[in-house]
N, C-alpha and C. Protein backbone atom coordinates (compact mmCIF):
# COMPACT_ATOMS: atom_id res chain seq x y z
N UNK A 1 -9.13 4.75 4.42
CA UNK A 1 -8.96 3.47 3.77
C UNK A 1 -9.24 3.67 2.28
N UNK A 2 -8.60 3.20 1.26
CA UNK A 2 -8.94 3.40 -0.46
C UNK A 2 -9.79 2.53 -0.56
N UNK A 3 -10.37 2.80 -1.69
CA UNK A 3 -11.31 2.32 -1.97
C UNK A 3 -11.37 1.30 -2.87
N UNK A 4 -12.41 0.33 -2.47
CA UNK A 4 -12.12 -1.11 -2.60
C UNK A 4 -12.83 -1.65 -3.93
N UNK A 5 -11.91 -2.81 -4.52
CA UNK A 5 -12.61 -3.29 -5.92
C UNK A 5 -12.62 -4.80 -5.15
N UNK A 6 -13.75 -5.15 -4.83
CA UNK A 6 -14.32 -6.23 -4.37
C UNK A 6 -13.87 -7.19 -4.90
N UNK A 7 -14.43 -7.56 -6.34
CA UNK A 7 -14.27 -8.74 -7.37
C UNK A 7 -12.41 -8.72 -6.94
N UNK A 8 -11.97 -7.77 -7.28
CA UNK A 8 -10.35 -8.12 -7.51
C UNK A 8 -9.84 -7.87 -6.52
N UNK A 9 -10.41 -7.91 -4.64
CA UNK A 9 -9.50 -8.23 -3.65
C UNK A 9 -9.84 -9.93 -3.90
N UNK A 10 -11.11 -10.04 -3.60
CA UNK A 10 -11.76 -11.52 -3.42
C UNK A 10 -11.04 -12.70 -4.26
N UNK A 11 -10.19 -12.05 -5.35
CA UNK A 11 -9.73 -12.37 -6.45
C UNK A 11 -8.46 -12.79 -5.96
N UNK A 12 -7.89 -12.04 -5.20
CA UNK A 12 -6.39 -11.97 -4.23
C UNK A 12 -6.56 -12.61 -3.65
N UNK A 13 -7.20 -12.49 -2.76
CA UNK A 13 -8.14 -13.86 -1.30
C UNK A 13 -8.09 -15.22 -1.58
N UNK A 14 -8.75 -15.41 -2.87
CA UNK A 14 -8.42 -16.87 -3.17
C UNK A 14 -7.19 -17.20 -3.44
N UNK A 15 -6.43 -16.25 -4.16
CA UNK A 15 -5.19 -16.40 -4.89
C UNK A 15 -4.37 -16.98 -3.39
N UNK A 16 -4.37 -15.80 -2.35
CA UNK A 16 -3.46 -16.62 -1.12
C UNK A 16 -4.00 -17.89 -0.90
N UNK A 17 -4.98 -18.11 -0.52
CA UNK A 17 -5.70 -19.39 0.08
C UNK A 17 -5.08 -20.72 -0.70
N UNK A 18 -4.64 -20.36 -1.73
CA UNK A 18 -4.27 -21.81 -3.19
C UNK A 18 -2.49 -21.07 -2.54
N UNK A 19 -1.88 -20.62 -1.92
CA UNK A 19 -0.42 -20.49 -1.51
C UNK A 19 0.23 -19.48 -2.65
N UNK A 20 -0.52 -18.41 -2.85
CA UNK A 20 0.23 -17.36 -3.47
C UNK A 20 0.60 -16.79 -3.06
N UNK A 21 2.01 -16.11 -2.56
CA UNK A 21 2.53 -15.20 -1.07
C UNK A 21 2.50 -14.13 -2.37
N UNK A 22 2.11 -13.95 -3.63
CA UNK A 22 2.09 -12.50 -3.84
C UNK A 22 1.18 -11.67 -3.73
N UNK A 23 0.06 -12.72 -3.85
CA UNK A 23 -1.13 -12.12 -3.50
C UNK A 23 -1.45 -11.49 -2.35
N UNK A 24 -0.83 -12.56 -1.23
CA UNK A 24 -0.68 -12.08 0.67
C UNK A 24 -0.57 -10.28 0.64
N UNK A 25 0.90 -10.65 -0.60
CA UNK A 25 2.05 -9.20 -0.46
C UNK A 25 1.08 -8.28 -0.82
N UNK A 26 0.45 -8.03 -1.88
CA UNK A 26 -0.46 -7.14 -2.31
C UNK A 26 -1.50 -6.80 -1.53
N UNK A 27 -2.62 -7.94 -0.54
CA UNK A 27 -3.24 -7.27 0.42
C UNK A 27 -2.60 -6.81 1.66
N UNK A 28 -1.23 -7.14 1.62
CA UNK A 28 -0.44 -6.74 3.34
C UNK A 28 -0.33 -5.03 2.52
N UNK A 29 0.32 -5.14 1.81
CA UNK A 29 0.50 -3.71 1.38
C UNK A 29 -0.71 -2.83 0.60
N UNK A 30 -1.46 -2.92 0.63
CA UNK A 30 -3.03 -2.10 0.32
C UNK A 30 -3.44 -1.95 1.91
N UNK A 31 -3.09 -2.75 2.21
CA UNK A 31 -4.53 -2.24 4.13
C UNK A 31 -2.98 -2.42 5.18
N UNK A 32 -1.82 -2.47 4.88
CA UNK A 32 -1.37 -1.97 6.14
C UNK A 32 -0.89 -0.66 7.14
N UNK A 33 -1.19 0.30 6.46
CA UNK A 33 -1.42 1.23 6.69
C UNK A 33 -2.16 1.74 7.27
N UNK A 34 -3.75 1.49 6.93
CA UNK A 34 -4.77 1.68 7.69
C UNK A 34 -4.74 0.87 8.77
N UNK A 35 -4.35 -0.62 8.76
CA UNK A 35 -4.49 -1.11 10.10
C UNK A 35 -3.36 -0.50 11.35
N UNK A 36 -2.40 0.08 10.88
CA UNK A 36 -0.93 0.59 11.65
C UNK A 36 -1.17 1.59 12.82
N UNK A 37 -2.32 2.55 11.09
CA UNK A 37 -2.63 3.69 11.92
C UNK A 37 -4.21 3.61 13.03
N UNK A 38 -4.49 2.48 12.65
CA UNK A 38 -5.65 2.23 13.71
C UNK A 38 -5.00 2.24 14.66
N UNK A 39 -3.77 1.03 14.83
CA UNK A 39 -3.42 0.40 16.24
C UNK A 39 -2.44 1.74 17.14
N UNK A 40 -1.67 2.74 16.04
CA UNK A 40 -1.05 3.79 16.49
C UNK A 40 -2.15 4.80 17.66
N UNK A 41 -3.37 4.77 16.79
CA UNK A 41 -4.47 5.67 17.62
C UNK A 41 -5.04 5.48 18.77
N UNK A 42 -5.09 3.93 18.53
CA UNK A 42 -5.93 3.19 19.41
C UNK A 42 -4.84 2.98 21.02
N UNK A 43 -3.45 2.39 20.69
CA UNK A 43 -2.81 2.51 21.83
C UNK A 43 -1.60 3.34 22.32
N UNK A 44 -1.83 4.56 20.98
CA UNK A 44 -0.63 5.88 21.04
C UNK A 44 0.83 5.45 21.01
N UNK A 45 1.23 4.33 21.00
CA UNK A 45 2.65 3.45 21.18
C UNK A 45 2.92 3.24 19.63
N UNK A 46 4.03 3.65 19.69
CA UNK A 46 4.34 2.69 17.83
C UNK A 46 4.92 1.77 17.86
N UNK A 47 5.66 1.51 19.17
CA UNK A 47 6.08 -0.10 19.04
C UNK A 47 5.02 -1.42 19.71
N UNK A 48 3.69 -0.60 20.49
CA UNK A 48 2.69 -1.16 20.24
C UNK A 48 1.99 -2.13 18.82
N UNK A 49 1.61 -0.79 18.03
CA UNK A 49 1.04 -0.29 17.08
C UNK A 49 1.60 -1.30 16.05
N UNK A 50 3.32 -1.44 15.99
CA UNK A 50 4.14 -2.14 14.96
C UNK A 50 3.40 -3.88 15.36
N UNK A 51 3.53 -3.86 16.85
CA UNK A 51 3.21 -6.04 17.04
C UNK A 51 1.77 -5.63 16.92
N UNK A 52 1.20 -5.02 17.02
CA UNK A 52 -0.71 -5.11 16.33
C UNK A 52 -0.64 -5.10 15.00
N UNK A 53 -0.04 -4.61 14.50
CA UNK A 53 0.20 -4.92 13.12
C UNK A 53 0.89 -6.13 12.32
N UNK A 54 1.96 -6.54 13.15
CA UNK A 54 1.91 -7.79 12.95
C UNK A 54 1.38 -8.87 13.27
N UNK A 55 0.80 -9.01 14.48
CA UNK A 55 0.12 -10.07 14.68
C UNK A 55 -1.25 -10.13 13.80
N UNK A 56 -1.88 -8.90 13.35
CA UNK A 56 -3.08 -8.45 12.79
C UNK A 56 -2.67 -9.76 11.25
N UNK A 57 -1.54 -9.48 10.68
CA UNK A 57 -0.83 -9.99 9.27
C UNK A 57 -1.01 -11.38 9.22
N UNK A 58 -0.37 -11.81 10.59
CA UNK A 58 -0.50 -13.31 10.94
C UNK A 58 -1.20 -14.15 11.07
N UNK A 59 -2.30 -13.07 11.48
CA UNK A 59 -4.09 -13.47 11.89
C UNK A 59 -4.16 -14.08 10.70
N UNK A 60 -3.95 -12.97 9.66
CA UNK A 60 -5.10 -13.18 8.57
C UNK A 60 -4.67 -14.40 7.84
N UNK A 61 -3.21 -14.51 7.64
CA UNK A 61 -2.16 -15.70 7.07
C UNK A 61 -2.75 -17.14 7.76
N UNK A 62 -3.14 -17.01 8.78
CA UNK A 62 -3.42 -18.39 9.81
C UNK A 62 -4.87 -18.64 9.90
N UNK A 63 -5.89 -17.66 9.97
CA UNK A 63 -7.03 -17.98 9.83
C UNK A 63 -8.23 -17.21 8.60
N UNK A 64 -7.04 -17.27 7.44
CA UNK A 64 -7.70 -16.79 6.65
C UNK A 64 -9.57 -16.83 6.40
N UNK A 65 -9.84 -18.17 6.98
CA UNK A 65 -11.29 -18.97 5.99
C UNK A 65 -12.07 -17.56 7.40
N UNK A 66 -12.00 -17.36 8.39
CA UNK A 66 -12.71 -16.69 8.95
C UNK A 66 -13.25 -14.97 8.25
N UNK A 67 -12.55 -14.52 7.22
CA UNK A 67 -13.15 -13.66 6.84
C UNK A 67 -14.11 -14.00 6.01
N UNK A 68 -15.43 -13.70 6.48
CA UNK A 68 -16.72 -13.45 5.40
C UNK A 68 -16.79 -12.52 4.52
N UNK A 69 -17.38 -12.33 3.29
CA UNK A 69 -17.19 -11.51 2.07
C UNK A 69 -18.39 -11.01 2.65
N UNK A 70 -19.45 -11.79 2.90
CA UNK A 70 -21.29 -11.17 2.91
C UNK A 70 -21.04 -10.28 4.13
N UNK A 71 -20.44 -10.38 5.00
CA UNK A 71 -20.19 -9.23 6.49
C UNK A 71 -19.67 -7.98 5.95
N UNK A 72 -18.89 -7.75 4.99
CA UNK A 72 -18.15 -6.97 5.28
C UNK A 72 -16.84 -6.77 3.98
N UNK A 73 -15.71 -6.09 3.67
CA UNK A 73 -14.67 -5.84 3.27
C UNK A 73 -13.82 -6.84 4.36
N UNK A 74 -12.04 -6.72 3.46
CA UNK A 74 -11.29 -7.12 3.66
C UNK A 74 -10.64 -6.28 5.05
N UNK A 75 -10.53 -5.07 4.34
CA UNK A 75 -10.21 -4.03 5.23
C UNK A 75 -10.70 -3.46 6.52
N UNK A 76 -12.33 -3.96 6.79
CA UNK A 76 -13.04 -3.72 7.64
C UNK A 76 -12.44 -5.00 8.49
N UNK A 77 -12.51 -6.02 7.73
CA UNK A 77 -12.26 -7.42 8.90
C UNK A 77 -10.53 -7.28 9.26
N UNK A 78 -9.94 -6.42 8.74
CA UNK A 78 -8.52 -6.38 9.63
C UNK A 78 -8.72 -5.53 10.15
N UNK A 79 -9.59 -4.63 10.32
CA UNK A 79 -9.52 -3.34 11.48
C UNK A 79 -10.37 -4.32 12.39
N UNK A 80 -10.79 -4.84 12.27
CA UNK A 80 -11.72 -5.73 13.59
C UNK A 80 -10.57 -6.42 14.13
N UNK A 81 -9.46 -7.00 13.30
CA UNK A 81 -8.60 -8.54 14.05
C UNK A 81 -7.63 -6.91 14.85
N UNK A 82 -7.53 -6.24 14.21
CA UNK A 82 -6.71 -5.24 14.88
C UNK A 82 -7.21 -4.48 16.15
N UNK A 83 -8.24 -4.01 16.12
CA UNK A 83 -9.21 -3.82 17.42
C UNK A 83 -8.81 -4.81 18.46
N UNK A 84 -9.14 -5.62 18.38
CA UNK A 84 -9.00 -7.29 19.12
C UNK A 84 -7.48 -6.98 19.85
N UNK A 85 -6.64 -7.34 18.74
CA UNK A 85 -5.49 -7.61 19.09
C UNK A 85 -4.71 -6.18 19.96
N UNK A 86 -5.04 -4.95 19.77
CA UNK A 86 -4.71 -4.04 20.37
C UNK A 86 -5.62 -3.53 21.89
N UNK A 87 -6.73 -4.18 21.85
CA UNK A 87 -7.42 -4.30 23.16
C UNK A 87 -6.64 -5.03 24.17
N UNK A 88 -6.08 -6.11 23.34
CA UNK A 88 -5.16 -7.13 24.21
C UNK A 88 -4.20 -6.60 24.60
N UNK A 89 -3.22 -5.93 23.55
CA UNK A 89 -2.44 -5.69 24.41
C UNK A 89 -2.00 -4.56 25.24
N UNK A 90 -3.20 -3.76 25.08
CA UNK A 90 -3.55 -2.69 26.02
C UNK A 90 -4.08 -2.84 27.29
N UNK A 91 -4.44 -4.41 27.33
CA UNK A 91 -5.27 -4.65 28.43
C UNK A 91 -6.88 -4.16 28.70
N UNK A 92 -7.01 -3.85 27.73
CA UNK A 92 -8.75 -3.27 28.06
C UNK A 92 -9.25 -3.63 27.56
N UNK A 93 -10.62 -3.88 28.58
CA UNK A 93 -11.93 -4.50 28.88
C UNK A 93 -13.21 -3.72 28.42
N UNK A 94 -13.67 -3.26 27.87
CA UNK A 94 -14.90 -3.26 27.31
C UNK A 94 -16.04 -2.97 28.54
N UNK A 95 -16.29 -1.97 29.39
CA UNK A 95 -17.29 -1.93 30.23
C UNK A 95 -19.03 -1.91 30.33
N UNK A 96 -19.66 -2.32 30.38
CA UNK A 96 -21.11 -2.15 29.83
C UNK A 96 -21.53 -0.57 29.94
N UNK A 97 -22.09 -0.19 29.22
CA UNK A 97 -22.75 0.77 29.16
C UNK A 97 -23.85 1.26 29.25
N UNK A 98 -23.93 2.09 30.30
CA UNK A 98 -25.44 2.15 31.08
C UNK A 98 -25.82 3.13 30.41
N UNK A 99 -27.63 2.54 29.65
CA UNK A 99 -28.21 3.08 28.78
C UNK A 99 -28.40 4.51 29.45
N UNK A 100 -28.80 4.83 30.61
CA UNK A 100 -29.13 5.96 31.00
C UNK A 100 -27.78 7.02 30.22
N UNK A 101 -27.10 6.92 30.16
CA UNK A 101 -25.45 7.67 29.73
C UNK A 101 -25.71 7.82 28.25
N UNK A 102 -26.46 6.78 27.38
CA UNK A 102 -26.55 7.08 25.79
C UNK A 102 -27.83 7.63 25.59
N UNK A 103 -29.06 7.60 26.88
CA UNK A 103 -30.38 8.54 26.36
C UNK A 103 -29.85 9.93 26.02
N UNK A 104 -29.41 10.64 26.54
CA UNK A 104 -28.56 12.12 26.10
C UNK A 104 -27.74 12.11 25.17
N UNK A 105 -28.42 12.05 23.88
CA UNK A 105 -27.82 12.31 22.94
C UNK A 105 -27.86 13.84 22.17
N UNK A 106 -28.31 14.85 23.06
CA UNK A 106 -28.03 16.47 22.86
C UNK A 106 -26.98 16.29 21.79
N UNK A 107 -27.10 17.99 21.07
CA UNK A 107 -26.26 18.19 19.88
C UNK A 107 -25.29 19.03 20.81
N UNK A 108 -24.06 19.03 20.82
CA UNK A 108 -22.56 19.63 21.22
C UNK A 108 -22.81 21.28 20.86
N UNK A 109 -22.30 21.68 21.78
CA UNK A 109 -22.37 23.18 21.83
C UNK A 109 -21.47 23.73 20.74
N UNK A 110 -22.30 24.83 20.08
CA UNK A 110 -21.61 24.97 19.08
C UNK A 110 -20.21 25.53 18.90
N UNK A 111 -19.58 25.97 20.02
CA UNK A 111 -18.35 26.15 20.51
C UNK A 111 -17.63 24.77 20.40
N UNK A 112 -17.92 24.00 20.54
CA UNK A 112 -17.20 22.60 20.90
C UNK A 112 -17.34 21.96 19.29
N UNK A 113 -17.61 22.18 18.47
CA UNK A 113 -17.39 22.24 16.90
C UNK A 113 -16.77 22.83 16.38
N UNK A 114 -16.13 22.46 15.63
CA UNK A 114 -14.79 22.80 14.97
C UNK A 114 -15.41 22.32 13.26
N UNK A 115 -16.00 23.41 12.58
CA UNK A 115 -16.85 23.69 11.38
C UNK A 115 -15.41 23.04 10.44
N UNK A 116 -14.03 23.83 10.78
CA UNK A 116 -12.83 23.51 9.57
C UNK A 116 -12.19 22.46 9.54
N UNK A 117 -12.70 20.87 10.39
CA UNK A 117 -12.09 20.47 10.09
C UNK A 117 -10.39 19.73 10.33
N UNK A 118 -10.56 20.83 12.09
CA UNK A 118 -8.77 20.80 11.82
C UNK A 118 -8.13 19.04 12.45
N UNK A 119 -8.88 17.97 12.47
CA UNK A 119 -8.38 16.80 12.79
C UNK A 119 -7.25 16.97 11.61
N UNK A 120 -7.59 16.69 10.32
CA UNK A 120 -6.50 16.40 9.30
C UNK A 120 -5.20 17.40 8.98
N UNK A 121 -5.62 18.99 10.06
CA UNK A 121 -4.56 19.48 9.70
C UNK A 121 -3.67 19.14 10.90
N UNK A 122 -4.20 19.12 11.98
CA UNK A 122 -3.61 18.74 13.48
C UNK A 122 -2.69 17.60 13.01
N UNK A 123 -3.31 16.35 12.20
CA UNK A 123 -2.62 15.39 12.04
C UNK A 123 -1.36 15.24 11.17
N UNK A 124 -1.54 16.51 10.27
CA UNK A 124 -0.42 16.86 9.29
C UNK A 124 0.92 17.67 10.43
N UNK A 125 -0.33 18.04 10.97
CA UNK A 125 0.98 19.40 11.52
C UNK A 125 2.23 18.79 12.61
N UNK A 126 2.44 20.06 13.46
CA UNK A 126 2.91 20.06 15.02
C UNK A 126 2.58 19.18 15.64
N UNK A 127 1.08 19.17 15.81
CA UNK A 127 0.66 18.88 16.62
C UNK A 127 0.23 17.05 16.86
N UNK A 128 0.29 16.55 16.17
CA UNK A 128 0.24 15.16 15.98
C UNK A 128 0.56 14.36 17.48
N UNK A 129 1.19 14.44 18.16
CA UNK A 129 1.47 13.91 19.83
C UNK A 129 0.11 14.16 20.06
N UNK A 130 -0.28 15.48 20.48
CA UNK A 130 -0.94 15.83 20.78
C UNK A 130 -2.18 15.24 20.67
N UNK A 131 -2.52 14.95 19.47
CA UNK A 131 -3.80 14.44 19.07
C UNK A 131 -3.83 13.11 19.72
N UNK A 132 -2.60 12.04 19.63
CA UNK A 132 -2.50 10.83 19.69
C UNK A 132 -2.87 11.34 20.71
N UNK A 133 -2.32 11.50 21.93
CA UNK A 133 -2.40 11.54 23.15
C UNK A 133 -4.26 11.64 23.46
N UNK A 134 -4.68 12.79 22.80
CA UNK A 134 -5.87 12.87 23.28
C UNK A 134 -7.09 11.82 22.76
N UNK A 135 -6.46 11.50 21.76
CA UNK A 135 -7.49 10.18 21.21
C UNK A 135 -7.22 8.95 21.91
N UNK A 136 -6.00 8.80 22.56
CA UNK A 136 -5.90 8.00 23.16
C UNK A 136 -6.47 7.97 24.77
N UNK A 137 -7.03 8.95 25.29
CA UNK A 137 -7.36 9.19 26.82
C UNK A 137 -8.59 9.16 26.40
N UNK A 138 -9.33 8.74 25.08
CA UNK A 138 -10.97 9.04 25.23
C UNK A 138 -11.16 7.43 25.52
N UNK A 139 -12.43 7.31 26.11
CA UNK A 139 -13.21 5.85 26.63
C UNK A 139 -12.64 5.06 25.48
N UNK A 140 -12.42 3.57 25.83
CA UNK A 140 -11.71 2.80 24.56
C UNK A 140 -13.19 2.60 23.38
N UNK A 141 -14.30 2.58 23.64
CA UNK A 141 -15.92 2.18 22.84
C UNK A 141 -16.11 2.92 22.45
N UNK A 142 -15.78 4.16 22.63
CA UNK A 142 -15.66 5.56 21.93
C UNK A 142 -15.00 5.86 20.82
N UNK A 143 -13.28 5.87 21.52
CA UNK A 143 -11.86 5.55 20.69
C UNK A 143 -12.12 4.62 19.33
N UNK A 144 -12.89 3.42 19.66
CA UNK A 144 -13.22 2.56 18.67
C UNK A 144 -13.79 3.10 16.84
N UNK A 145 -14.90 3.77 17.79
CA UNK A 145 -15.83 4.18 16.39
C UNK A 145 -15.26 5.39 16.13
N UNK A 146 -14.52 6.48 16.85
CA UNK A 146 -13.84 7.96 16.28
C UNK A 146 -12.78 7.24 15.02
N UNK A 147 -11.98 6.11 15.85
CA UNK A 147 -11.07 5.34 15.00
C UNK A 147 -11.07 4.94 13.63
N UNK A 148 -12.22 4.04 13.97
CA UNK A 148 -13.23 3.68 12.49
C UNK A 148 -13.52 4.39 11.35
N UNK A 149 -14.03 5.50 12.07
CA UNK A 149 -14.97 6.11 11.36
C UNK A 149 -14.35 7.39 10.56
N UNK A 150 -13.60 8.20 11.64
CA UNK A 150 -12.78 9.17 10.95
C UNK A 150 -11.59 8.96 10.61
N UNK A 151 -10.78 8.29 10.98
CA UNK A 151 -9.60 8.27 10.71
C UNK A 151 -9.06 7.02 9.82
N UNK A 152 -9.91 5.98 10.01
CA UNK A 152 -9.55 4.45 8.69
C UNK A 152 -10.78 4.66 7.85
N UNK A 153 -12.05 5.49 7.62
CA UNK A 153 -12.68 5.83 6.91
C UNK A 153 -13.78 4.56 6.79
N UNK A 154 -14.00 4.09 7.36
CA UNK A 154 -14.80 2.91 7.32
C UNK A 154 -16.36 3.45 7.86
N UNK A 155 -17.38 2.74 6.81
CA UNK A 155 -18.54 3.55 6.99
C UNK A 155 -19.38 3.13 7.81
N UNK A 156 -20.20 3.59 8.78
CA UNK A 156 -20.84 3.34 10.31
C UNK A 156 -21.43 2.05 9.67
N UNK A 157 -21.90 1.16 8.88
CA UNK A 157 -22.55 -0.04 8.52
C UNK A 157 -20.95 -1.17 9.24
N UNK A 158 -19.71 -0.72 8.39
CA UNK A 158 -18.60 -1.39 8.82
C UNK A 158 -17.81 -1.52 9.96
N UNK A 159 -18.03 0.11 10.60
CA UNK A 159 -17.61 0.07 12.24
C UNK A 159 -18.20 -0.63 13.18
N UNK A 160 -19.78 -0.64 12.79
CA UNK A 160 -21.14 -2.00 13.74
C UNK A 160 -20.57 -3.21 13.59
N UNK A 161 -19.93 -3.76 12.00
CA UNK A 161 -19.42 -5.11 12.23
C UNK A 161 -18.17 -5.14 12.88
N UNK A 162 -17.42 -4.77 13.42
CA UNK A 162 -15.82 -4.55 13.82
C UNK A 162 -16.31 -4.35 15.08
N UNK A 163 -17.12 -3.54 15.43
CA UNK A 163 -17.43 -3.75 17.04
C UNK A 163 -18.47 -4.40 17.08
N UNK A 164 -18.79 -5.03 16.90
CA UNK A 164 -20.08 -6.09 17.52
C UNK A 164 -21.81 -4.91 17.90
N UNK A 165 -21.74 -4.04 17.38
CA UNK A 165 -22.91 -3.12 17.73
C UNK A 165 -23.41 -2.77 16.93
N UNK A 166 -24.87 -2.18 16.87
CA UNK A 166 -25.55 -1.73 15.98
C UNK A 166 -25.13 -0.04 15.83
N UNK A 167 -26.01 0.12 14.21
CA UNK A 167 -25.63 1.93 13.20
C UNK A 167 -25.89 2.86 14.78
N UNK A 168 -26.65 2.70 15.39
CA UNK A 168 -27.08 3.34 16.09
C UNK A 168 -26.61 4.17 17.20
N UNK A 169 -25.56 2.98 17.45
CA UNK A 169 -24.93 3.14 19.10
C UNK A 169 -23.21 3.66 18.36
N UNK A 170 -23.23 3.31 17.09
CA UNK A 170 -21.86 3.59 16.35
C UNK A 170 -22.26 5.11 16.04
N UNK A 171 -23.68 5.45 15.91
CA UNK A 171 -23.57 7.41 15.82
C UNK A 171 -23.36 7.75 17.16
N UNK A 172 -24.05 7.42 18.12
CA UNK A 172 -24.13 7.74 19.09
C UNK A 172 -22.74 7.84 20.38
N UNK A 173 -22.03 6.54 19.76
CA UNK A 173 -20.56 7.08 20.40
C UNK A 173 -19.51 7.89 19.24
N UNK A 174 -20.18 8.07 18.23
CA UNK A 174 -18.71 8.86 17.41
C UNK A 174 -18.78 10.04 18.14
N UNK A 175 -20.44 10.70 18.25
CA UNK A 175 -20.63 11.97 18.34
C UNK A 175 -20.18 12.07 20.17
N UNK A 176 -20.27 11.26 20.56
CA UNK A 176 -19.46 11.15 22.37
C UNK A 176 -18.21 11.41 21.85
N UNK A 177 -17.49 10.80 21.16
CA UNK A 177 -16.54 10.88 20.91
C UNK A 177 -15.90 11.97 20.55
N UNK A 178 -16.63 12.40 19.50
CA UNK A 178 -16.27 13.86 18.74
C UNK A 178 -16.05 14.98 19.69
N UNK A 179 -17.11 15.04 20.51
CA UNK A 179 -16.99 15.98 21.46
C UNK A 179 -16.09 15.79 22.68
N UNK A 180 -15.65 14.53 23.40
CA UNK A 180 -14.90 14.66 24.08
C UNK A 180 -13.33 14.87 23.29
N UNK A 181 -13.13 14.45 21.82
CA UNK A 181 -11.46 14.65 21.33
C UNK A 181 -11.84 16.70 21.20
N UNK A 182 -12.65 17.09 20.95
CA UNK A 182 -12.71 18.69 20.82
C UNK A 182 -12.77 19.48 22.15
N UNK A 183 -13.19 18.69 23.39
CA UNK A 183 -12.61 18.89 24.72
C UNK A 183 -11.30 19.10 24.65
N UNK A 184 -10.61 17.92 24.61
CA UNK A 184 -9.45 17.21 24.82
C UNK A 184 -8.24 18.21 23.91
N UNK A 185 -8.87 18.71 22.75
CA UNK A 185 -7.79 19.32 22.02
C UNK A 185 -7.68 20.95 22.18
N UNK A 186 -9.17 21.67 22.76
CA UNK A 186 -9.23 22.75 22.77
C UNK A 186 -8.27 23.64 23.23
N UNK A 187 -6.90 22.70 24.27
CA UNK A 187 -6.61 24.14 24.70
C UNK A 187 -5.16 24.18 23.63
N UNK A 188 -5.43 23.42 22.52
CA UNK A 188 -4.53 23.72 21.25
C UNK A 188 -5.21 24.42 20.41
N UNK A 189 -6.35 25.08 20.60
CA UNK A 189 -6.92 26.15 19.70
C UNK A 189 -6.15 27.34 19.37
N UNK A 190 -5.90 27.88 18.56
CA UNK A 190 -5.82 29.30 18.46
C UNK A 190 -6.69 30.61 19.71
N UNK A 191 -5.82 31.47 20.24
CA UNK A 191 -6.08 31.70 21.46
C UNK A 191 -7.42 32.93 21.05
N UNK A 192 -7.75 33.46 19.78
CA UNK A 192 -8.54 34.13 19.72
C UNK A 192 -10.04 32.98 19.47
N UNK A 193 -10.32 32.05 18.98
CA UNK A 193 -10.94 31.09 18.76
C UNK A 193 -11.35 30.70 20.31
N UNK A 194 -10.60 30.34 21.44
CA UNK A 194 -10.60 30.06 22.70
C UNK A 194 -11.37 31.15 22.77
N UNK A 195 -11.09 32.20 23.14
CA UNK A 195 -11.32 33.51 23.80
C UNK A 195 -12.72 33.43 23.20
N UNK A 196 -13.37 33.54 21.91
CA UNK A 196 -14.87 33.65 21.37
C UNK A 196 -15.70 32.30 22.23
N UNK A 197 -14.74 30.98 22.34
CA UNK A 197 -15.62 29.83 22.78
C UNK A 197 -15.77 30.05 24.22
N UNK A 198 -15.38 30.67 25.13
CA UNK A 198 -15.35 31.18 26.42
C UNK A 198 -16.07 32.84 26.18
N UNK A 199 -16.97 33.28 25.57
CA UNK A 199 -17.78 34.52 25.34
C UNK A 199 -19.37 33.59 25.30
């Protein structure tokens, strides 16, 4: 997500609210991107991904007064209406989570770390299906904050407001997270890399 000049979105914000559709135009085109590629991750579909994105637009057009400035960014509160709206139409439910499952918060074997980085080249490359696919088969409360956090860049204070949870449980599932997408992608490793993580 770029980085935000507060005074002069808030500045835009009002500007729509008094019926300026240029202003609309300028925040649809600064954060639709990030919200696209949330909803792309979140339900691997792009013609998903395209009506989460629009309905996300519509949200904001129709119930503008619901974004708070003191919660949060602009950008954070459309990755939340986008969350929402792509839960929906994915159909998924949100399961409770039994604390016993988040006391184990062990550090990931150091095999199962990937020191370089390669989400952003995976995402440049070949391999891009691939990734979707596997970000998309991780737990959706998981999916959420990997979403958030690495890929729309939104900082664990902003992923807690977008999911309704505290800093805490937002480290605690990225790093679930992290480690099950480095499961999930390993057997796209380079086969000498494999071969050392299996030594």
């Amino acid at each position: 997500m770029p980085p935000t000049d507060t005074k002069a979105e808030l500045a835009l914000l009002t500007r729509m609210k008094q019926g300026d559709e240029s202003a609309f135009v300028t925040l649809y085109r600064k954060h639709r991107d990030a919200v696209y590629r949330f909803a792309l991750l979140y339900a691997g579909s792009p013609a998903i991904a395209a009506d989460v994105t629009q309905d996300t637009f519509v949200h904001f057009m129709t119930h503008t007064s619901q974004f708070d400035p003191a919660r949060g960014s602009v950008g954070a509160w459309l990755c939340g209406v986008a969350r929402n709206m792509a839960r929906k139409q994915c159909g998924v439910r949100e399961e409770p989570t039994d604390p016993l499952d988040l006391a184990d918060d062990g550090r990931a074997h150091d095999s199962q770390i990937d020191h370089d980085s390669p989400l952003d080249r995976v995402l440049r490359g070949e391999l891009a299906e691939q990734v979707r696919r596997a970000v998309a088969s991780i737990a959706p409360h998981y999916r959420d904050v990997l979403i958030l956090c690495e890929l729309a860049d939104l900082s664990y204070a902003e992923a807690a407001q977008v999911c309704g949870i505290d800093i805490g449980t937002v480290r605690s599932r990225l790093s679930r997270a992290r480690t099950q997408l480095a499961q999930r992608l390993a057997p796209y490793a380079p086969s000498d890399r494999a071969k050392e993580a299996l030594q």
